[in-house]
N, C-alpha and C. Protein backbone atom coordinates (compact mmCIF):
# COMPACT_ATOMS: atom_id res chain seq x y z
N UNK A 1 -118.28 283.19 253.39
CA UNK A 1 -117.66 284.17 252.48
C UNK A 1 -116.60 283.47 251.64
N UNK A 2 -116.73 283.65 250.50
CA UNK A 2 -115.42 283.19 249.70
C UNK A 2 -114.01 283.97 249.69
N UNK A 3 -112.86 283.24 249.62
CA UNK A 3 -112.13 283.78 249.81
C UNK A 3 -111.68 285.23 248.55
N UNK A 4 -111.02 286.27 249.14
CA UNK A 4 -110.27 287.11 248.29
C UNK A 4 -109.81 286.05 247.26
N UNK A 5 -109.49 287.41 246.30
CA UNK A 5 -108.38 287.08 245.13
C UNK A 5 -107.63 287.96 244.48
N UNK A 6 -106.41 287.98 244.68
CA UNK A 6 -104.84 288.96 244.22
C UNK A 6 -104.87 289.00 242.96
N UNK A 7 -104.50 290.19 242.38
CA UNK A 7 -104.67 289.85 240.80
C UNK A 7 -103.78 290.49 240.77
N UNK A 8 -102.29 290.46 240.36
CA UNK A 8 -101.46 291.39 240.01
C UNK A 8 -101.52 291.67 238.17
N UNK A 9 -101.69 292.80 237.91
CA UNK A 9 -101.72 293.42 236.26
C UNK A 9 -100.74 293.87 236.14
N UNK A 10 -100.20 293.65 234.71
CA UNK A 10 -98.88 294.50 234.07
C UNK A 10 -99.18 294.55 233.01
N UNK A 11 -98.48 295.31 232.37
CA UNK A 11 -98.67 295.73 231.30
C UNK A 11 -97.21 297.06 230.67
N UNK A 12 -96.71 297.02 229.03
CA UNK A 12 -95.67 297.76 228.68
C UNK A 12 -96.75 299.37 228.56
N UNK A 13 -96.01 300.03 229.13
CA UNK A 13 -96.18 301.43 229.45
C UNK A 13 -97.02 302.19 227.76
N UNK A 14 -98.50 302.50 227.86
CA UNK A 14 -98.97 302.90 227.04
C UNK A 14 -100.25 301.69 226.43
N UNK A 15 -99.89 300.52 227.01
CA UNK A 15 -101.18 299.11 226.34
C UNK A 15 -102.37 299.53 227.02
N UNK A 16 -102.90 300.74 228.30
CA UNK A 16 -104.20 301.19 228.58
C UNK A 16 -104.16 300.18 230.00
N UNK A 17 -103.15 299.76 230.69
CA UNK A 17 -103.97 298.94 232.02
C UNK A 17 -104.66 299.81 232.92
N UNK A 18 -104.48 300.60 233.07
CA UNK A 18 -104.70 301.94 233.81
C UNK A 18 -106.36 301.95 233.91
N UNK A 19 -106.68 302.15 232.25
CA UNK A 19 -108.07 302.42 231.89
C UNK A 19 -109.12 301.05 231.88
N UNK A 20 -108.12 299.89 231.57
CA UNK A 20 -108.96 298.73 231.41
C UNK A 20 -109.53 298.75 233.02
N UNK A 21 -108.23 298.54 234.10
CA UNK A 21 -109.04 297.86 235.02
C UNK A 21 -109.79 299.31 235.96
N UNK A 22 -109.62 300.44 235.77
CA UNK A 22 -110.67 301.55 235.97
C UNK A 22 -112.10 300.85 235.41
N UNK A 23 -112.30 300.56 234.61
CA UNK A 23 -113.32 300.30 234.34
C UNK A 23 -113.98 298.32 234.47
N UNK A 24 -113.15 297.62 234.83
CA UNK A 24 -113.51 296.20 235.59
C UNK A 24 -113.88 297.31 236.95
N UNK A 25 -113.14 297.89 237.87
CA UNK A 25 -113.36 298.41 239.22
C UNK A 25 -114.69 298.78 239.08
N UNK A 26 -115.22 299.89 237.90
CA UNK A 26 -116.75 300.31 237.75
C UNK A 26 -117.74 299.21 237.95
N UNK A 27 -117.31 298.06 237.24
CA UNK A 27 -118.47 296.68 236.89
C UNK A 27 -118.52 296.48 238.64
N UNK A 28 -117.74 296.04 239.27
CA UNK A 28 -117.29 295.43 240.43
C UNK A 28 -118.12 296.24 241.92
N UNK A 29 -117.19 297.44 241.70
CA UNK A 29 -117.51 298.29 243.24
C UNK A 29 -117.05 297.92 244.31
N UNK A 30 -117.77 297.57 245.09
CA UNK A 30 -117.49 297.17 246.42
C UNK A 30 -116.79 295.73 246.81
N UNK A 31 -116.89 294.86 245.17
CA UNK A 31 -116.53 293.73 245.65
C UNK A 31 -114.78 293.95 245.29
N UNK A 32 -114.09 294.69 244.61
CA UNK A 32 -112.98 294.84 244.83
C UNK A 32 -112.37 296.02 245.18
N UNK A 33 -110.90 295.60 245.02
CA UNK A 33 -109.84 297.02 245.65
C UNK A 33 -108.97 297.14 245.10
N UNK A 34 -108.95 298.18 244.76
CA UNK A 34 -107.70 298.96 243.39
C UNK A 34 -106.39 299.11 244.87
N UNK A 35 -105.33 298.80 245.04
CA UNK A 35 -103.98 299.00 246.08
C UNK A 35 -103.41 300.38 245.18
N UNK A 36 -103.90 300.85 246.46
CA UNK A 36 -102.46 302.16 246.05
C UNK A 36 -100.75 302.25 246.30
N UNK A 37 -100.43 302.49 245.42
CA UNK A 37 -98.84 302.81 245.69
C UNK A 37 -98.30 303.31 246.44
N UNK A 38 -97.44 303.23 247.25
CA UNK A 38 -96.99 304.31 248.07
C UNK A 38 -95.23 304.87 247.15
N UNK A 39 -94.97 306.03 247.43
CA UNK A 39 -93.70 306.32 246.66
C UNK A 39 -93.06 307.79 247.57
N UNK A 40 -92.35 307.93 247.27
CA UNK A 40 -91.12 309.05 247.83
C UNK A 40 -91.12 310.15 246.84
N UNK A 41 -91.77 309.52 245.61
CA UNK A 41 -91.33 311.28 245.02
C UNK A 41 -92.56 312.32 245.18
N UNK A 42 -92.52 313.68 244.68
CA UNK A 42 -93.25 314.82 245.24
C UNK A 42 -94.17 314.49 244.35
N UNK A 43 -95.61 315.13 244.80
CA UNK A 43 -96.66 314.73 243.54
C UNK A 43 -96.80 315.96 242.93
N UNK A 44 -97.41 315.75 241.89
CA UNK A 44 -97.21 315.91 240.86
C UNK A 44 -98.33 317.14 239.99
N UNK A 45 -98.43 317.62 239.54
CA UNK A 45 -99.63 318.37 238.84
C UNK A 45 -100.63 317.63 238.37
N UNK A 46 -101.58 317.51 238.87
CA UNK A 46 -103.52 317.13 238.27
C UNK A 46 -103.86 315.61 239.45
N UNK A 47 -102.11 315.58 240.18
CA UNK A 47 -102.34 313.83 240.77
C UNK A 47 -103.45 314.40 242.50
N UNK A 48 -103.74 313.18 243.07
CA UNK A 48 -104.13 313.33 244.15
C UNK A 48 -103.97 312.51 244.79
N UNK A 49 -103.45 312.96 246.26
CA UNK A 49 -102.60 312.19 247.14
C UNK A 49 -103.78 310.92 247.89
N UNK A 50 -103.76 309.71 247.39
CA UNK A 50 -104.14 308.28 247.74
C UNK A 50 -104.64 308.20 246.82
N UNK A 51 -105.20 308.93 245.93
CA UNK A 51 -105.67 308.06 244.59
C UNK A 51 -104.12 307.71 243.59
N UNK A 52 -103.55 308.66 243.42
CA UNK A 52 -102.54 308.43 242.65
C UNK A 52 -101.15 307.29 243.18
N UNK A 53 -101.13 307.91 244.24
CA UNK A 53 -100.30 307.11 245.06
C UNK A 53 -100.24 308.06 246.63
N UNK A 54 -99.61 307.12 247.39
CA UNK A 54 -99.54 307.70 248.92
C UNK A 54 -98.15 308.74 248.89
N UNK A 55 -97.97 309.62 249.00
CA UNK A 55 -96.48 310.25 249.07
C UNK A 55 -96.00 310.46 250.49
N UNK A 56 -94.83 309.83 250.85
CA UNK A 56 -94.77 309.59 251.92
C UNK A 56 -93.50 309.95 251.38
N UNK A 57 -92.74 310.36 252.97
CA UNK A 57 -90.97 310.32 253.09
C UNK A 57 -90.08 309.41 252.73
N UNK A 58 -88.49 309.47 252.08
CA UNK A 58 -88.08 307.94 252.71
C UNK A 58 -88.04 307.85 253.56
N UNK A 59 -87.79 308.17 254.82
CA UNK A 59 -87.21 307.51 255.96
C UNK A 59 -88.62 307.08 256.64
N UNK A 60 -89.85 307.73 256.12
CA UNK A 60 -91.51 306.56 256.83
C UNK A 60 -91.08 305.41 255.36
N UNK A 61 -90.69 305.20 254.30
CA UNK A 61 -90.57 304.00 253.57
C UNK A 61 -89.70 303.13 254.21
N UNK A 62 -88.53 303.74 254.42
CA UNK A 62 -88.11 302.53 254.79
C UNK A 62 -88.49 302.18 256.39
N UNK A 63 -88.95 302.74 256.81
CA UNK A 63 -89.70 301.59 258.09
C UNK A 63 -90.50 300.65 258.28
N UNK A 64 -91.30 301.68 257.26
CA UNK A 64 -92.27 300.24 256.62
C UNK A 64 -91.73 299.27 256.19
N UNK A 65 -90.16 299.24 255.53
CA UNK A 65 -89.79 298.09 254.74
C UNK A 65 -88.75 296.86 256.31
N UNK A 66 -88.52 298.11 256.91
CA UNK A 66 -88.00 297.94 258.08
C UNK A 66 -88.78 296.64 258.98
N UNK A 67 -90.02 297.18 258.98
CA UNK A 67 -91.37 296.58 260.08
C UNK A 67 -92.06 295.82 259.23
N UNK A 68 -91.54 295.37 257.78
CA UNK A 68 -92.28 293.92 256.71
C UNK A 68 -93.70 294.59 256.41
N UNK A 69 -93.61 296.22 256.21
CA UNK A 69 -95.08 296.38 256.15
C UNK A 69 -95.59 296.77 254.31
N UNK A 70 -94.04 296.12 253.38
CA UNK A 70 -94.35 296.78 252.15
C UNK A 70 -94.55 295.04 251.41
N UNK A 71 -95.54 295.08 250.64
CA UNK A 71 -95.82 293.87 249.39
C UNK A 71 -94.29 293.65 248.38
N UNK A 72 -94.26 294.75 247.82
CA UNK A 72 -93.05 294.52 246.67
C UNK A 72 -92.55 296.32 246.69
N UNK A 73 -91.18 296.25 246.27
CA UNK A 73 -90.84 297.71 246.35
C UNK A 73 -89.73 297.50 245.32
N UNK A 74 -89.54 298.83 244.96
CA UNK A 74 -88.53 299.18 243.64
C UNK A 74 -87.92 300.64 244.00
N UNK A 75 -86.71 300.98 243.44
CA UNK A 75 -86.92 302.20 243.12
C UNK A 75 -86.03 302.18 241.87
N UNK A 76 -86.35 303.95 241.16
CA UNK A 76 -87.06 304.00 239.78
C UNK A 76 -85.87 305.34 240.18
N UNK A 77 -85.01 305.60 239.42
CA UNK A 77 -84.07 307.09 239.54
C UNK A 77 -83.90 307.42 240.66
N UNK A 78 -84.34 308.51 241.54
CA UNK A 78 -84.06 308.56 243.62
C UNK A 78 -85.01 308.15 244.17
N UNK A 79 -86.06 308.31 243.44
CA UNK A 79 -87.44 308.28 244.55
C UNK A 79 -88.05 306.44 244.36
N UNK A 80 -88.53 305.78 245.87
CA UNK A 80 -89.04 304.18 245.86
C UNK A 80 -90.82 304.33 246.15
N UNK A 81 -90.97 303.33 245.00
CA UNK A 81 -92.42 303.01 244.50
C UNK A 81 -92.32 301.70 245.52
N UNK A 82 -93.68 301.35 246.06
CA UNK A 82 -94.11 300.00 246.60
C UNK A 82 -95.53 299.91 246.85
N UNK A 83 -95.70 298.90 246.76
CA UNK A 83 -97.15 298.25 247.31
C UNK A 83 -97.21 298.33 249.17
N UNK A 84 -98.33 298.84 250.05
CA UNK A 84 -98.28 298.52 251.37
C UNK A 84 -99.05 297.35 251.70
N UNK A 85 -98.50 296.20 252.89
CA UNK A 85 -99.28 295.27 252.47
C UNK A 85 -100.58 294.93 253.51
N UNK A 86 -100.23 295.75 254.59
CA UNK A 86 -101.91 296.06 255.12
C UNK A 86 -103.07 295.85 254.43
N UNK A 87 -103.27 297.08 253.84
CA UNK A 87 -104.75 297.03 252.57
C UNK A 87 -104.78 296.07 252.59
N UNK A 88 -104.02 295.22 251.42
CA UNK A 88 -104.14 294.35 250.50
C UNK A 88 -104.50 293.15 251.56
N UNK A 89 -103.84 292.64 252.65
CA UNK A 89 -104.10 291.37 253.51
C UNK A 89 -105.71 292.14 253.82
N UNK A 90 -106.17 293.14 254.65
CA UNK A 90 -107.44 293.48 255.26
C UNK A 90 -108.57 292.99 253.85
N UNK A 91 -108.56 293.14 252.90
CA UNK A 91 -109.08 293.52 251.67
C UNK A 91 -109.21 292.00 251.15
N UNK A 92 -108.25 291.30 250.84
CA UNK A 92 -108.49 290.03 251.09
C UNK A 92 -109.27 289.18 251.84
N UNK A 93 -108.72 289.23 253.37
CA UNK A 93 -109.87 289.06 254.04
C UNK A 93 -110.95 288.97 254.03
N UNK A 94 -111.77 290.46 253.21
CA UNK A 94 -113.07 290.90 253.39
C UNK A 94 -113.77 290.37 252.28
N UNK A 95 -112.89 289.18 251.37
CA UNK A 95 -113.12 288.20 250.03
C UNK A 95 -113.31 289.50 249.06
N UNK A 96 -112.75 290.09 249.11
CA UNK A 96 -112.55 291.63 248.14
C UNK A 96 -111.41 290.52 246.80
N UNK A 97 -111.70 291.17 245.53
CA UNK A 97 -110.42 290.80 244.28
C UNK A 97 -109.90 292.24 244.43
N UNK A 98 -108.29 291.74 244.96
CA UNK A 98 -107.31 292.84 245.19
C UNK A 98 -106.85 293.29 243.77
N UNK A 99 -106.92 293.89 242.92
CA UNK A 99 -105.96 294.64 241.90
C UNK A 99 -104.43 295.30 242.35
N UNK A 100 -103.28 294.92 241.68
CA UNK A 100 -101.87 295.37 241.97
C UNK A 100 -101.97 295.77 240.86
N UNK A 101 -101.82 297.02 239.91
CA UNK A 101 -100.93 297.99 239.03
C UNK A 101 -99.78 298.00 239.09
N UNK A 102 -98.92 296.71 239.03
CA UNK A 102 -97.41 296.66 239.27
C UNK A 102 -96.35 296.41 237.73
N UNK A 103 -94.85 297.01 238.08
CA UNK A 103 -93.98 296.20 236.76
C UNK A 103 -93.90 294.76 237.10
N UNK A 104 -93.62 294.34 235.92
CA UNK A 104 -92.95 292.74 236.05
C UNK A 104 -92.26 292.19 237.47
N UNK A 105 -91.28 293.33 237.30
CA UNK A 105 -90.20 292.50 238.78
C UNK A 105 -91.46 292.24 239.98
N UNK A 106 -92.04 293.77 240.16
CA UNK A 106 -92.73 293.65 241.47
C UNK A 106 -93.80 292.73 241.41
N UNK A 107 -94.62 292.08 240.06
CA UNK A 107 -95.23 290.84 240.08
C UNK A 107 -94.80 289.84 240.63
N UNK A 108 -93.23 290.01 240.22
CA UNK A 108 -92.66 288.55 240.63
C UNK A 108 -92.51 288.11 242.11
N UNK A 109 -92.04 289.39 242.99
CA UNK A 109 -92.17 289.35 243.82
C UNK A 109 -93.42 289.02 244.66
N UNK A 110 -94.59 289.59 244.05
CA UNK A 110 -95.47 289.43 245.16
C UNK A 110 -95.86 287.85 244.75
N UNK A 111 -95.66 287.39 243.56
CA UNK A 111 -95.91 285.89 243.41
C UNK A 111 -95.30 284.85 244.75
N UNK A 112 -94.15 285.36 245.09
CA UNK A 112 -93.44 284.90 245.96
C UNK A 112 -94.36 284.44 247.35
N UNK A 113 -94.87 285.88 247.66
CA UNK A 113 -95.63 285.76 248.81
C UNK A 113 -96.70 285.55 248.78
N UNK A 114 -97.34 285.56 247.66
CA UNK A 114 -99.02 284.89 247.98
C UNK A 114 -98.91 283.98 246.16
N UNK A 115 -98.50 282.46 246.11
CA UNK A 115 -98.36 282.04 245.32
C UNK A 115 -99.30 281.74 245.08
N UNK A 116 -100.87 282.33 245.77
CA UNK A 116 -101.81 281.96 245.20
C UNK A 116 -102.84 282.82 244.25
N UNK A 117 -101.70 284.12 244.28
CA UNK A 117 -102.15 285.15 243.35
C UNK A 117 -101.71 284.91 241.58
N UNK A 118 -103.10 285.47 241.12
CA UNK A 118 -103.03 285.21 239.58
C UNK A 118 -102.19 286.82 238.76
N UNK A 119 -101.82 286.61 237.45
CA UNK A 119 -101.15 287.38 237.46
C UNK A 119 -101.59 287.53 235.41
N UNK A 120 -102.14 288.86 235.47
CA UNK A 120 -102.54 288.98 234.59
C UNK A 120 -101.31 289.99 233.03
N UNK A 121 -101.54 289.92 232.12
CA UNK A 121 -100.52 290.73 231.35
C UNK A 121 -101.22 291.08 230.25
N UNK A 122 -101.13 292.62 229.89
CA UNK A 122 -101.99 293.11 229.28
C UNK A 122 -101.24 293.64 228.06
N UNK A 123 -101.25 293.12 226.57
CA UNK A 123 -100.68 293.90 225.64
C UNK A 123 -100.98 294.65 224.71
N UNK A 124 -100.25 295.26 224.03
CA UNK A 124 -100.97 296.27 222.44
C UNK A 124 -101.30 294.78 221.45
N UNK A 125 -102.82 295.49 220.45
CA UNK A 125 -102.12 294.67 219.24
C UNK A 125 -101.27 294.56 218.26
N UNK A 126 -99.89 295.44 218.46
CA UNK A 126 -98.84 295.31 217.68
C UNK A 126 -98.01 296.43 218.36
N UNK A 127 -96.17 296.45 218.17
CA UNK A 127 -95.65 296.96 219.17
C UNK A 127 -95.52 298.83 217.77
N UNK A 128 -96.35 298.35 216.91
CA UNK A 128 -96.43 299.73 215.49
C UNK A 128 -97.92 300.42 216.23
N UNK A 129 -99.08 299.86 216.98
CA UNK A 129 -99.82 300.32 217.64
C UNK A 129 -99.63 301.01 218.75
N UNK A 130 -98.88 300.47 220.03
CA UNK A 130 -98.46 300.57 220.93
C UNK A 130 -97.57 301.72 220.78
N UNK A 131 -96.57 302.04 219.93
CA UNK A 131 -96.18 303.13 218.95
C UNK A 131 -97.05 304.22 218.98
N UNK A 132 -98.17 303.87 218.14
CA UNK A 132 -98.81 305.29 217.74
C UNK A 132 -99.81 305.81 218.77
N UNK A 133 -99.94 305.14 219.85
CA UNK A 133 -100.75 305.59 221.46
C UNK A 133 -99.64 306.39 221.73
N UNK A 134 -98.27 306.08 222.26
CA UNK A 134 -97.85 306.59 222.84
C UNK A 134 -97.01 308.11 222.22
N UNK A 135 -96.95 308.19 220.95
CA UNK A 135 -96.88 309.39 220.09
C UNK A 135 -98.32 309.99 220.46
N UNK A 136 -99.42 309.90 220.39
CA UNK A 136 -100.98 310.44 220.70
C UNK A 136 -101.02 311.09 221.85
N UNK A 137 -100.31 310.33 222.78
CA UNK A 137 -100.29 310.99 224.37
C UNK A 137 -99.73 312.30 224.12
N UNK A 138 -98.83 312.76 223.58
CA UNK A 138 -97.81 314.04 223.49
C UNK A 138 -97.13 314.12 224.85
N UNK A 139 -96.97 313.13 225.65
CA UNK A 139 -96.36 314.02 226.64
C UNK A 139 -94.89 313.45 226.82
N UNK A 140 -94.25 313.07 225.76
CA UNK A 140 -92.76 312.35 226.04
C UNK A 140 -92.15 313.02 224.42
N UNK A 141 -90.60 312.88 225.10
CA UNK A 141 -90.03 313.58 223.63
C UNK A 141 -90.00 311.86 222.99
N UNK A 142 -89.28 311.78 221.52
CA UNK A 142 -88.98 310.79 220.80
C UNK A 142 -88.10 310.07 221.50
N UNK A 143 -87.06 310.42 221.70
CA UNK A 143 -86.01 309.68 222.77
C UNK A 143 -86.82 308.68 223.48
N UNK A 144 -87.57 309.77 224.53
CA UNK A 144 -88.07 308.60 225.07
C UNK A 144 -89.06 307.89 224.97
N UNK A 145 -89.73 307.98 223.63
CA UNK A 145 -91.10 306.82 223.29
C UNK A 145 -90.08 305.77 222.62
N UNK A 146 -88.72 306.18 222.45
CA UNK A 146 -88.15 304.73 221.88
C UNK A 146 -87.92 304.11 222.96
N UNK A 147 -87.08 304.65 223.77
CA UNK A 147 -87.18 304.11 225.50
C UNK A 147 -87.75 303.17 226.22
N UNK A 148 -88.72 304.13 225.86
CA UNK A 148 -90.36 303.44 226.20
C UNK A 148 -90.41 301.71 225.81
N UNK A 149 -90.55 301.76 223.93
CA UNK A 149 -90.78 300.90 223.49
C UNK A 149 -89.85 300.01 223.66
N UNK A 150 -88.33 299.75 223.83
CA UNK A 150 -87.33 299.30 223.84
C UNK A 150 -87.74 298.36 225.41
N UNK A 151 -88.25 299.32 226.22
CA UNK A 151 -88.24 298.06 227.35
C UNK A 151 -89.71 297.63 227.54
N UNK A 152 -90.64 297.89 226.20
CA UNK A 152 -91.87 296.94 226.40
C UNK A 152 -91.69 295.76 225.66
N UNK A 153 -90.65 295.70 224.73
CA UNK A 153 -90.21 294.66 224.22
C UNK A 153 -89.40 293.38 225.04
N UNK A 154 -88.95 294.20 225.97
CA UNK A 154 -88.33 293.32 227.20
C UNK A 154 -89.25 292.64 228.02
N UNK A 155 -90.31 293.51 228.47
CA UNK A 155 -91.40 293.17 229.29
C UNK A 155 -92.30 292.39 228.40
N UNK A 156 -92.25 292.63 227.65
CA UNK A 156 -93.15 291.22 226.80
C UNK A 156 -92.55 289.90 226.78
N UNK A 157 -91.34 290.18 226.63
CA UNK A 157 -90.96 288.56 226.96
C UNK A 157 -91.20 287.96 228.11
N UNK A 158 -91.23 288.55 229.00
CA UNK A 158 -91.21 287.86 230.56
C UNK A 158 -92.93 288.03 230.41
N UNK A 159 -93.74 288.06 229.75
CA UNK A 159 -95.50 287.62 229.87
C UNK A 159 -95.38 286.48 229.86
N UNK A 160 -94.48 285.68 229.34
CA UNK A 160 -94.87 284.01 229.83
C UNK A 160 -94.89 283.45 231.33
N UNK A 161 -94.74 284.16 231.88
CA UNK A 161 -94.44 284.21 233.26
C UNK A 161 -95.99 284.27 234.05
N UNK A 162 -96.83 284.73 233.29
CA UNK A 162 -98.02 285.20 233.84
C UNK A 162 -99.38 283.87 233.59
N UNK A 163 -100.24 284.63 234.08
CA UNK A 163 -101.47 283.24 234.05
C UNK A 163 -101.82 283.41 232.82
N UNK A 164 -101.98 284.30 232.65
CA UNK A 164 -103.09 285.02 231.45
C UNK A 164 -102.79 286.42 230.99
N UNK A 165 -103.02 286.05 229.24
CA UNK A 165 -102.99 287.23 228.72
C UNK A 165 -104.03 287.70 228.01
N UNK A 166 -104.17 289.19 228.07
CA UNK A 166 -105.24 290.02 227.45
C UNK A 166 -105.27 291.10 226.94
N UNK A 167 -105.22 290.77 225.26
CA UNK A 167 -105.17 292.30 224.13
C UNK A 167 -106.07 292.80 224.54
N UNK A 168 -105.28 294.28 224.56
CA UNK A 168 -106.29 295.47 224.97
C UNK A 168 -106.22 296.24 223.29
N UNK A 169 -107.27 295.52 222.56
CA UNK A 169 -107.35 296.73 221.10
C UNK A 169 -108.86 296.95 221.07
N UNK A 170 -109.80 296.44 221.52
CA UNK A 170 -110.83 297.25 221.90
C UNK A 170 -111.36 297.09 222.96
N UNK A 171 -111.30 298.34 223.96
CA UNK A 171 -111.44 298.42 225.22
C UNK A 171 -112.24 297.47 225.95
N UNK A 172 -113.48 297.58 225.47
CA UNK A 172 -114.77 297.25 226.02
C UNK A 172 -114.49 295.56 225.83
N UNK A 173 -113.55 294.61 224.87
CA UNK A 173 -113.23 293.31 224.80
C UNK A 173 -112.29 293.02 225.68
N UNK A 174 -111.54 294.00 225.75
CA UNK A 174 -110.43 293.74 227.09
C UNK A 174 -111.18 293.51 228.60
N UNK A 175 -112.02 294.76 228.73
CA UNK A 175 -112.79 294.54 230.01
C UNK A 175 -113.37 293.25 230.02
N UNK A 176 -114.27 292.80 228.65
CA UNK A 176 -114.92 291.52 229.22
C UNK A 176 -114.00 290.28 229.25
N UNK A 177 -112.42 290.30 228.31
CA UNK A 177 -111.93 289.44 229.06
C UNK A 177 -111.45 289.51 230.82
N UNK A 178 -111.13 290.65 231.52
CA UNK A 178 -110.16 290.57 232.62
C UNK A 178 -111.84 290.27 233.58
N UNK A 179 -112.94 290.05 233.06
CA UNK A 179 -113.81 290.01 233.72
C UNK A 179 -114.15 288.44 233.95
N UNK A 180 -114.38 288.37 232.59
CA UNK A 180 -114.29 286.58 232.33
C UNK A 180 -113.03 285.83 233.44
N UNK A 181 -111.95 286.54 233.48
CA UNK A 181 -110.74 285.57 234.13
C UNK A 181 -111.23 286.04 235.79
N UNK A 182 -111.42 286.85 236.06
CA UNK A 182 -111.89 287.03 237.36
C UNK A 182 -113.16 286.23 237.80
N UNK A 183 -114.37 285.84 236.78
CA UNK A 183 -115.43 284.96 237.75
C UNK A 183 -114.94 283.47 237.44
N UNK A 184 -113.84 283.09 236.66
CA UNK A 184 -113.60 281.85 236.45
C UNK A 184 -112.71 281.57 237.82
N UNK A 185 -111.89 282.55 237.83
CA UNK A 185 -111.09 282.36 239.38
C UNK A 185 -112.13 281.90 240.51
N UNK A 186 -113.30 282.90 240.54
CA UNK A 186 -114.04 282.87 241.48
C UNK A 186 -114.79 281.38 241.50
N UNK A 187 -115.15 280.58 240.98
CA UNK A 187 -115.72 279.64 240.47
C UNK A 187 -115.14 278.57 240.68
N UNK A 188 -114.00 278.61 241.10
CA UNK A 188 -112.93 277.52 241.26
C UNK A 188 -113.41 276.82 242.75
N UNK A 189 -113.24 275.30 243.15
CA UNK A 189 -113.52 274.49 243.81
C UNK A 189 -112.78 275.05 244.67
N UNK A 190 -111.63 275.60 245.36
CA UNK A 190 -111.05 276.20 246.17
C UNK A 190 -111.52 277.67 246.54
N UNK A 191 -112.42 278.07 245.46
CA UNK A 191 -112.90 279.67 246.19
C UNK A 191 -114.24 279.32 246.62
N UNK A 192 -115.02 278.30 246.16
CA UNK A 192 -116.34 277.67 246.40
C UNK A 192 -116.73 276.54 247.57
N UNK A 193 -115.35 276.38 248.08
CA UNK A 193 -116.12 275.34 249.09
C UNK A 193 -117.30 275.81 250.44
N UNK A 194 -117.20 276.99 250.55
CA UNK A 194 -118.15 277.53 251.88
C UNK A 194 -119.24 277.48 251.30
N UNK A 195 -119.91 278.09 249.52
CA UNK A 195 -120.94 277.84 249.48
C UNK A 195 -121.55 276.11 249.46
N UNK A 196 -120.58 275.68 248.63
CA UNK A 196 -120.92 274.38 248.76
C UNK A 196 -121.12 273.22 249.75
N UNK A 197 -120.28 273.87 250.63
CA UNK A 197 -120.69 273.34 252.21
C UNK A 197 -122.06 273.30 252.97
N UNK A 198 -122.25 274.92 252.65
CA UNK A 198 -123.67 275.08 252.86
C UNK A 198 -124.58 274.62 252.24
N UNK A 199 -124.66 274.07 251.07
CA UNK A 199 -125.54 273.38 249.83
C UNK A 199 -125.75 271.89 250.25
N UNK A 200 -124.97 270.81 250.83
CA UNK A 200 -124.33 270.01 251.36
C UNK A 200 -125.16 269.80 252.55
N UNK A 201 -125.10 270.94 253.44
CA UNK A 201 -125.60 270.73 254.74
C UNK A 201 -126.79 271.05 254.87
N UNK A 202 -127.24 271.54 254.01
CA UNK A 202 -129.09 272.00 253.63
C UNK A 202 -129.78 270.90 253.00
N UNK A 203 -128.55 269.80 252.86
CA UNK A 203 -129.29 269.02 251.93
C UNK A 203 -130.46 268.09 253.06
């Protein structure tokens, strides 16, 4: 079996990561795993509890953080967002490509612990595009689509930080890049030595 592969994605709030790698997961199936979030705040209208995220208490969060059982964690106004890192090690294991839906910081973090995870960054083609998605959505006042934009401008700077980047301005090119960077990972002399072992020993 070849080994797993961690892919942490980011992306400034409104560039579509959401939808891109929804639809790498379609191509894929069984060979990867979307990580759910776990978080403290109440859910929400249209969400559903493990697809959207896990809603759990604080005081079960912080035990988990207590007992080393969270990947990367934040919190965001009262309520804490994190990765659990069960899944993600089992899922690995099973040579599954793990997907993280994480911000920057929590990339950085999980870089920490598995420095052998790739780390992808997904942008608009212009921050006047990225603009007019997030006016389209309707669901934020002006205030805060400047907000918004003000700290995707931040988060774009720290993409140098990442392996790879990938404009999302037409969907279906975005997918075939985050697809392309995923079998090139796979392809690598370090994810290939079991088959090649076996190639080797058949000889």
């Amino acid at each position: 079996m070849n080994n797993g592969l961690l892919v942490v994605v980011s992306a400034p709030s409104g560039c579509g990561k959401d939808t891109v790698i929804s639809k790498v997961m379609d191509i894929m199936k069984d060979d990867a795993f979307l990580s759910v979030s776990m978080t403290t705040r109440e859910i929400r209208a249209g969400e559903k509890a493990g697809v959207n995220y896990h809603y759990i208490s604080a005081e079960e969060f912080n035990k988990n953080i207590e007992k080393g059982e969270m990947l990367e964690y934040a919190r965001y106004g009262d309520s804490l967002y994190g990765t659990p890192l069960t899944p993600v090690r089992k899922n690995l294991d099973e040579g599954k490509t793990v997907f993280l839906i994480i911000e920057v910081n929590g990339g950085e973090n999980v870089k920490k612990m598995f420095p052998e995870s790739k780390k992808i960054f997904i942008i608009p083609p212009s921050l006047e595009e990225l603009e007019r998605r997030l006016r389209n959505r309707a669901t934020d006042s002006d205030e805060a689509i400047k907000a918004r934009l003000r700290i995707a401008e931040t988060e774009l700077q720290r993409a140098y930080e990442y392996d790879y980047i990938v404009e999302n301005n037409i969907l279906d090119d975005a997918v075939n890049d985050v697809m392309a960077i995923i079998r090139a990972e796979q392809l690598k002399i370090k994810n290939m030595q079991n088959k090649l072992r076996e190639v080797i020993n058949n000889a």
